[in-house]
Protein backbone atom coordinates (compact mmCIF):
# COMPACT_ATOMS: atom_id res chain seq x y z
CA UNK A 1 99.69 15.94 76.76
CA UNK A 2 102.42 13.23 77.96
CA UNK A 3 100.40 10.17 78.72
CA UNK A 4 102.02 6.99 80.06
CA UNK A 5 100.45 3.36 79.44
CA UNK A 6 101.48 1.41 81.96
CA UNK A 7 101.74 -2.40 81.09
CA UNK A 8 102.39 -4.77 84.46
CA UNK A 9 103.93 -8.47 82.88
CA UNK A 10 104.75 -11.85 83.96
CA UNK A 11 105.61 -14.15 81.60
CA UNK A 12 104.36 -12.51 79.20
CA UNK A 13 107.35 -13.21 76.16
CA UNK A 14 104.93 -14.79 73.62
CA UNK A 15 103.31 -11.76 73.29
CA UNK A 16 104.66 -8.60 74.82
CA UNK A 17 106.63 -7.91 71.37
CA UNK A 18 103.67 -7.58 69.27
CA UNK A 19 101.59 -5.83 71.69
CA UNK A 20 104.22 -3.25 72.50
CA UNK A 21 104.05 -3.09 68.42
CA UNK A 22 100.34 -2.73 68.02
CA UNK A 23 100.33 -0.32 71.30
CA UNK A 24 103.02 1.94 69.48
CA UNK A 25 100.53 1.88 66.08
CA UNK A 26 97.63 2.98 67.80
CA UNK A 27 99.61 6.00 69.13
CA UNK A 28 100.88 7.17 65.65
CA UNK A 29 97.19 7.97 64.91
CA UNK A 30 96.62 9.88 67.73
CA UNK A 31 97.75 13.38 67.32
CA UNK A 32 98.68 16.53 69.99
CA UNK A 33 100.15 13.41 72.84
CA UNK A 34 103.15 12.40 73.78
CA UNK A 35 102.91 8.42 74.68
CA UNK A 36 105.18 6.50 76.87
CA UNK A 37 105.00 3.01 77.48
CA UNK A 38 106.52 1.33 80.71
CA UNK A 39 106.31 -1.96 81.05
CA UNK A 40 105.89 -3.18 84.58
CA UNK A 41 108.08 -6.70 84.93
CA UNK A 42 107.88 -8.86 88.22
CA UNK A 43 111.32 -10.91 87.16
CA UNK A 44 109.37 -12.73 85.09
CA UNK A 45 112.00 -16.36 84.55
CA UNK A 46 110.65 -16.61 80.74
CA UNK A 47 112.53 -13.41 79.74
CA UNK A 48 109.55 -11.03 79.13
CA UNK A 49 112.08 -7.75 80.52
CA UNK A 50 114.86 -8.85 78.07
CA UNK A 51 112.60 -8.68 75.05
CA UNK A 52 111.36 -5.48 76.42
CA UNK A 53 115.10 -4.30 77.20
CA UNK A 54 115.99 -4.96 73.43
CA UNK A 55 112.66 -3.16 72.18
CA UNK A 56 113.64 -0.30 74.05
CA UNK A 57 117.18 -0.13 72.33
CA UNK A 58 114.79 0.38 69.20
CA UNK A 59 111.82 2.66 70.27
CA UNK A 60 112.83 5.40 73.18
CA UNK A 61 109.31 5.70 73.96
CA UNK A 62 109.22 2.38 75.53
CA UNK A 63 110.84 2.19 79.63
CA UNK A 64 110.62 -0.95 81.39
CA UNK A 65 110.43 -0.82 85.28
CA UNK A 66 111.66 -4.47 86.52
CA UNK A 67 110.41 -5.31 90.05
CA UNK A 68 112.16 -8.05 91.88
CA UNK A 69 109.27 -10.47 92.09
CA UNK A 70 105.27 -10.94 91.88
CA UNK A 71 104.08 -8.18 94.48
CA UNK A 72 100.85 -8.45 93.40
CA UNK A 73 99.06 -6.41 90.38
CA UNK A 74 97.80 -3.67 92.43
CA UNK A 75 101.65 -3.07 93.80
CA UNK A 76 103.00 -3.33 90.01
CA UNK A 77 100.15 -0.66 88.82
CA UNK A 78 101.06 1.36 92.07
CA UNK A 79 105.42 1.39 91.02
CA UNK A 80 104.21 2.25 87.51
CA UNK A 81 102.26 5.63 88.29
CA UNK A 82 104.74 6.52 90.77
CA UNK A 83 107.44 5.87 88.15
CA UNK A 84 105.12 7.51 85.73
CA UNK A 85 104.59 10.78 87.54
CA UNK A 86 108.05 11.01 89.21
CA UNK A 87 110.35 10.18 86.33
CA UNK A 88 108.52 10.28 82.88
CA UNK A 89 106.72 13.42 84.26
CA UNK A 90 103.18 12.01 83.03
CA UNK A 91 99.91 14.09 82.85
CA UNK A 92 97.85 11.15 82.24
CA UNK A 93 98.14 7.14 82.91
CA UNK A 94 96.65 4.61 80.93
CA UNK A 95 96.52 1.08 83.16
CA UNK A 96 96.57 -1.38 79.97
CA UNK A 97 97.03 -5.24 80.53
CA UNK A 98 100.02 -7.13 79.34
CA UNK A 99 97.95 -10.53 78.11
CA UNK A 100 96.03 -9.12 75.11
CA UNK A 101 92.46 -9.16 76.99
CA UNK A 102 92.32 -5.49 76.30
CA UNK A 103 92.33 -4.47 72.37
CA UNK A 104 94.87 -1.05 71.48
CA UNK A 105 92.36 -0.35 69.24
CA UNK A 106 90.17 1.03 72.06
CA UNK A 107 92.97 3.12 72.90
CA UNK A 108 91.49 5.98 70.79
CA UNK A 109 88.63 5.93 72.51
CA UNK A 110 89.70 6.33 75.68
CA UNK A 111 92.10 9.46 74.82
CA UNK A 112 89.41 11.13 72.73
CA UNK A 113 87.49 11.29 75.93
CA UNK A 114 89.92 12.55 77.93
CA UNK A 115 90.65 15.35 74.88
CA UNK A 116 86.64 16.54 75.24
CA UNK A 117 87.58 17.13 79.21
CA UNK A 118 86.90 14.04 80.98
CA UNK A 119 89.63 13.16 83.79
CA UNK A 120 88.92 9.46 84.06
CA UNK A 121 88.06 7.25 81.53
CA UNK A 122 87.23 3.63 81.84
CA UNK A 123 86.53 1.00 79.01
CA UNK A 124 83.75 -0.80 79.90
CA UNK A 125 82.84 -4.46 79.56
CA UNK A 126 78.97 -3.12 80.96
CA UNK A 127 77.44 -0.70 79.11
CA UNK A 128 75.56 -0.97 75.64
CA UNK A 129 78.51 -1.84 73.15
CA UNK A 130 81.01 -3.35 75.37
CA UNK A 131 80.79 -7.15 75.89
CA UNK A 132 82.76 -10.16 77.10
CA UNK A 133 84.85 -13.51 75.54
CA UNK A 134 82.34 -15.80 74.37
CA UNK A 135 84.31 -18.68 75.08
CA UNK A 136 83.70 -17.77 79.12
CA UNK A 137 82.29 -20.03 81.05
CA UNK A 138 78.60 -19.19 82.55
CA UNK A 139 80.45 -18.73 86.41
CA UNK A 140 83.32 -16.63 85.08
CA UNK A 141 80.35 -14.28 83.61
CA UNK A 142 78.31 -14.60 86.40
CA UNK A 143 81.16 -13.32 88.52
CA UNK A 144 82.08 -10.60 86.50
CA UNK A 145 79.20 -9.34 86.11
CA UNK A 146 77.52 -9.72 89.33
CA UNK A 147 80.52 -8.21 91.29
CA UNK A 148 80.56 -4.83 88.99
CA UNK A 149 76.47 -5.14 90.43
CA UNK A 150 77.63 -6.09 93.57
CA UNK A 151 79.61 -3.31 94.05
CA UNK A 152 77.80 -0.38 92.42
CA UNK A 153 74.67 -1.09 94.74
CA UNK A 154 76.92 -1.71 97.68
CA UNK A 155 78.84 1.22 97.48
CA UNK A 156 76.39 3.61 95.36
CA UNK A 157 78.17 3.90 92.33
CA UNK A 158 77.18 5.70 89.30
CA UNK A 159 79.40 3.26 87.13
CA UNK A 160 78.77 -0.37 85.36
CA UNK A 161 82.29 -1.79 85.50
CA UNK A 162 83.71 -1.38 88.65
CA UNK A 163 86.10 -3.68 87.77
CA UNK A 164 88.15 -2.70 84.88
CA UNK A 165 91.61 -3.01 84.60
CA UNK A 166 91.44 -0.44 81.32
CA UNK A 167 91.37 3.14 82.51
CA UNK A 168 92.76 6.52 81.29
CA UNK A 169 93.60 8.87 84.39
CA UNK A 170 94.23 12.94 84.40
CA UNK A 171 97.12 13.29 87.02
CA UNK A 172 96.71 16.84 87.86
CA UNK A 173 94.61 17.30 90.70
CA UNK A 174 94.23 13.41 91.49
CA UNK A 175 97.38 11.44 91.82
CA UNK A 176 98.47 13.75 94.34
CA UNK A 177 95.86 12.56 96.50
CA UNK A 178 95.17 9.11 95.52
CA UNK A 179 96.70 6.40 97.98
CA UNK A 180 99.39 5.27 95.79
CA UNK A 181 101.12 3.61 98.87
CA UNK A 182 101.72 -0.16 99.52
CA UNK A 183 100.88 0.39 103.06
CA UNK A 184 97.55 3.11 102.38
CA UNK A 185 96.12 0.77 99.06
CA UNK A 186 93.84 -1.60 100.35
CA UNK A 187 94.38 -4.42 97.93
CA UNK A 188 98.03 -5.54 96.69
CA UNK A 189 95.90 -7.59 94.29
CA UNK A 190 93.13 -6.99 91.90
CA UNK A 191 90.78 -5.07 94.05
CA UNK A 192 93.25 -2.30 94.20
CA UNK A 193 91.06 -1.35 91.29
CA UNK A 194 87.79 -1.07 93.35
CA UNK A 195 89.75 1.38 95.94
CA UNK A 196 91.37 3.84 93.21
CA UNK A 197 87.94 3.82 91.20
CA UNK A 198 86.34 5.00 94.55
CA UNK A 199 88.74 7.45 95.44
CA UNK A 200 88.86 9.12 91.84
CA UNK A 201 84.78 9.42 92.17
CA UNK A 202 85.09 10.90 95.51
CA UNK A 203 87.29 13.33 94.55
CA UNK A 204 84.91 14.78 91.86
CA UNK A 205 86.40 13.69 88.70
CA UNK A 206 84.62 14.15 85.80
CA UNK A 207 83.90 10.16 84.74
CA UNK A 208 83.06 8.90 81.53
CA UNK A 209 82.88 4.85 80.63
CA UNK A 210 83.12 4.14 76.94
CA UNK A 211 82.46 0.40 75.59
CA UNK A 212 85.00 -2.16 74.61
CA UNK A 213 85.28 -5.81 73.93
CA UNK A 214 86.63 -7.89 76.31
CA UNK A 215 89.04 -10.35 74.46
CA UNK A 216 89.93 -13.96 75.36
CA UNK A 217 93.87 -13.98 76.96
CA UNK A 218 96.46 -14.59 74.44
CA UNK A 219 98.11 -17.37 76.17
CA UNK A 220 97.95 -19.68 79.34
CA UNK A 221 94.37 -18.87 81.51
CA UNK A 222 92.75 -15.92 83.83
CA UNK A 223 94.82 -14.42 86.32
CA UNK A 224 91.35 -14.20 88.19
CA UNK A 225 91.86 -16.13 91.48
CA UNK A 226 89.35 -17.28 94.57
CA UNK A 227 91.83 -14.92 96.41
CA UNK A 228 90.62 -11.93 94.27
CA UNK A 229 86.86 -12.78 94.96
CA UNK A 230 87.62 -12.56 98.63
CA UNK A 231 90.04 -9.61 98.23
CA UNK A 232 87.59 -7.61 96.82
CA UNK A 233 84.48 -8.50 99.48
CA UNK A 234 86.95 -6.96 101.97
CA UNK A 235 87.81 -3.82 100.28
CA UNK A 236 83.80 -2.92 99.42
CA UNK A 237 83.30 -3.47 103.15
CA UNK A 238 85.91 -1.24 104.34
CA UNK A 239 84.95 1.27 101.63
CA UNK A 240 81.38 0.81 102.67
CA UNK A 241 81.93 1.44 106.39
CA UNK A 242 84.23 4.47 105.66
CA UNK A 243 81.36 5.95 103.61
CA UNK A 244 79.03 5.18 106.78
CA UNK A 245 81.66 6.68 109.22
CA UNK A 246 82.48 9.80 107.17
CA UNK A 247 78.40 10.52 107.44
C-alpha cells in the first residue's frame, strides 16, 4: 500500500533533519508499504524547506510542498492530502507533527492496524497505555483532557482523543468525500481535526485508537493557542446542531 506521512513545518530546522531520519527508519521495518513523506512548509524564514530541499536530493521518498505563508494547520494538513492523493497517488495518509511531540516509533502501530483492516487509526493520548508530557502544567492537562471529554459527550463519540493530531487514514472510499476544501473545513486551525474525525465516523469507517506517549516539543513551546480553545467550541456546536438538524 502507498501511504503518505504528511509533516506540516514552521521553523522547524533544528529538528526536521533528524526526524525526517528517524521517520525514514521506522519505515525500513515495515514491510509490503510504500512510504512517502511530504513535508508541508509555510515559508518558514529559518530555512526548514531548504534542509528539506537538500534531504530530498538524497532520499526520493521525501517531497516537500512549500506554501507561501502560515495558513493555518488545518489548511497545511488540507494541501498535503490533496497533494497526497492527486500527485503521490496515496492509499493511505498519516497526519504526523513536525515538532517531535509525536514518537516514529508509534508509527508501527498505527500501520499494523490499518494492515488487520481498520480504515482510521488514531494514536491516542486517552486510553489505557497512552499518556501525556509530565512536565505539563495542571491547565494544559486539564484542557486536553477535558476537551477530548468535552467533545465525546457533546457530540456522542465513541472515541477518547478527539483531539489527535496522529492519525493513519484509508483513502479509498473516504477522501473522496471528506471536506478537504478551505472554504467547506470548518476550522483553518487546529479544530480542523474535530471536523475530519467526525466526518470519517459518520461515514462508517472502521475506527481503531491505539496508545502512544505524548512527548514534550523539541524546541520553542505549544502551538496550542486561546484561539484554538475557541476555534474548537465553535466547530462542536456547528457539528452538534448539524447532527440535531439531520434528525
Amino acid at each position: 500500500m502507498r501511504i503518505t506521512v504528511i509533516i506540516p513545518t514552521y521553523n522547524e530546522a533544528q529538528t526536521i533533519e533528524r526526524l525526517l531520519r528517524d521517520v525514514r527508519g521506522e519505515f525500513s521495518g515495515i514491510p509490503n508499504h510504500e512510504f512517502k513523506i511530504l513535508v508541508v512548509d509555510a515559508n518558514s524564514p529559518d530555512g526548514t524547506g531548504g534542509i528539506v530541499k537538500t534531504a530530498k536530493k538524497k532520499y526520493p521518498e521525501i517531497e516537500l510542498l512549500a506554501e507561501k505563508g502560515q495558513r493555518g494547520l488545518g489548511l497545511a494538513y488540507i494541501a498535503g492530502m490533496n497533494y497526497a492523493r492527486e500527485k503521490l497517488e496515496a492509499e493511505a495518509i498519516m497526519e504526523f507533527d513536525g515538532d517531535y511531540q509525536h514518537d516514529p516509533k508509534d508509527i508501527k502501530k498505527l500501520v499494523g492496524e490499518l494492515d488487520r483492516g481498520h480504515d482510521y487509526v488514531i494514536g491516542s493520548r486517552y486510553i489505557p497505555g497512552g499518556s501525556v508530557p509530565e512536565k505539563w502544567s495542571a491547565r494544559q492537562k486539564f484542557l486536553s483532557k477535558y476537551g477530548s471529554w468535552f467533545i465525546k459527550k457533546t457530540l456522542a463519540l465513541p472515541t477518547y482523543d478527539n483531539t489527535s493530531g496522529f492519525k493513519l487514514s484509508r483513502v479509498r472510499g473516504f477522501y473522496d468525500k471528506l471536506p478537504l476544501d478551505e472554504d467547506k473545513i470548518l476550522s483553518h486551525y487546529h479544530a480542523y481535526k474535530i471536523h475530519l474525525l467526525c466526518e470519517m465516523l459518520k461515514m462508517g469507517a472502521k475506527t481503531k485508537e491505539v496508545p502512544i506517549k505524548f512527548l514534550e516539543r523539541k524546541n520553542g513551546s505549544s502551538k496550542s493557542t486561546a484561539r484554538d480553545i475557541l476555534e474548537s467550541l465553535k466547530v462542536v456546536s456547528i457539528l452538534k446542531l448539524r447532527s440535531f438538524l439531520e434528525r
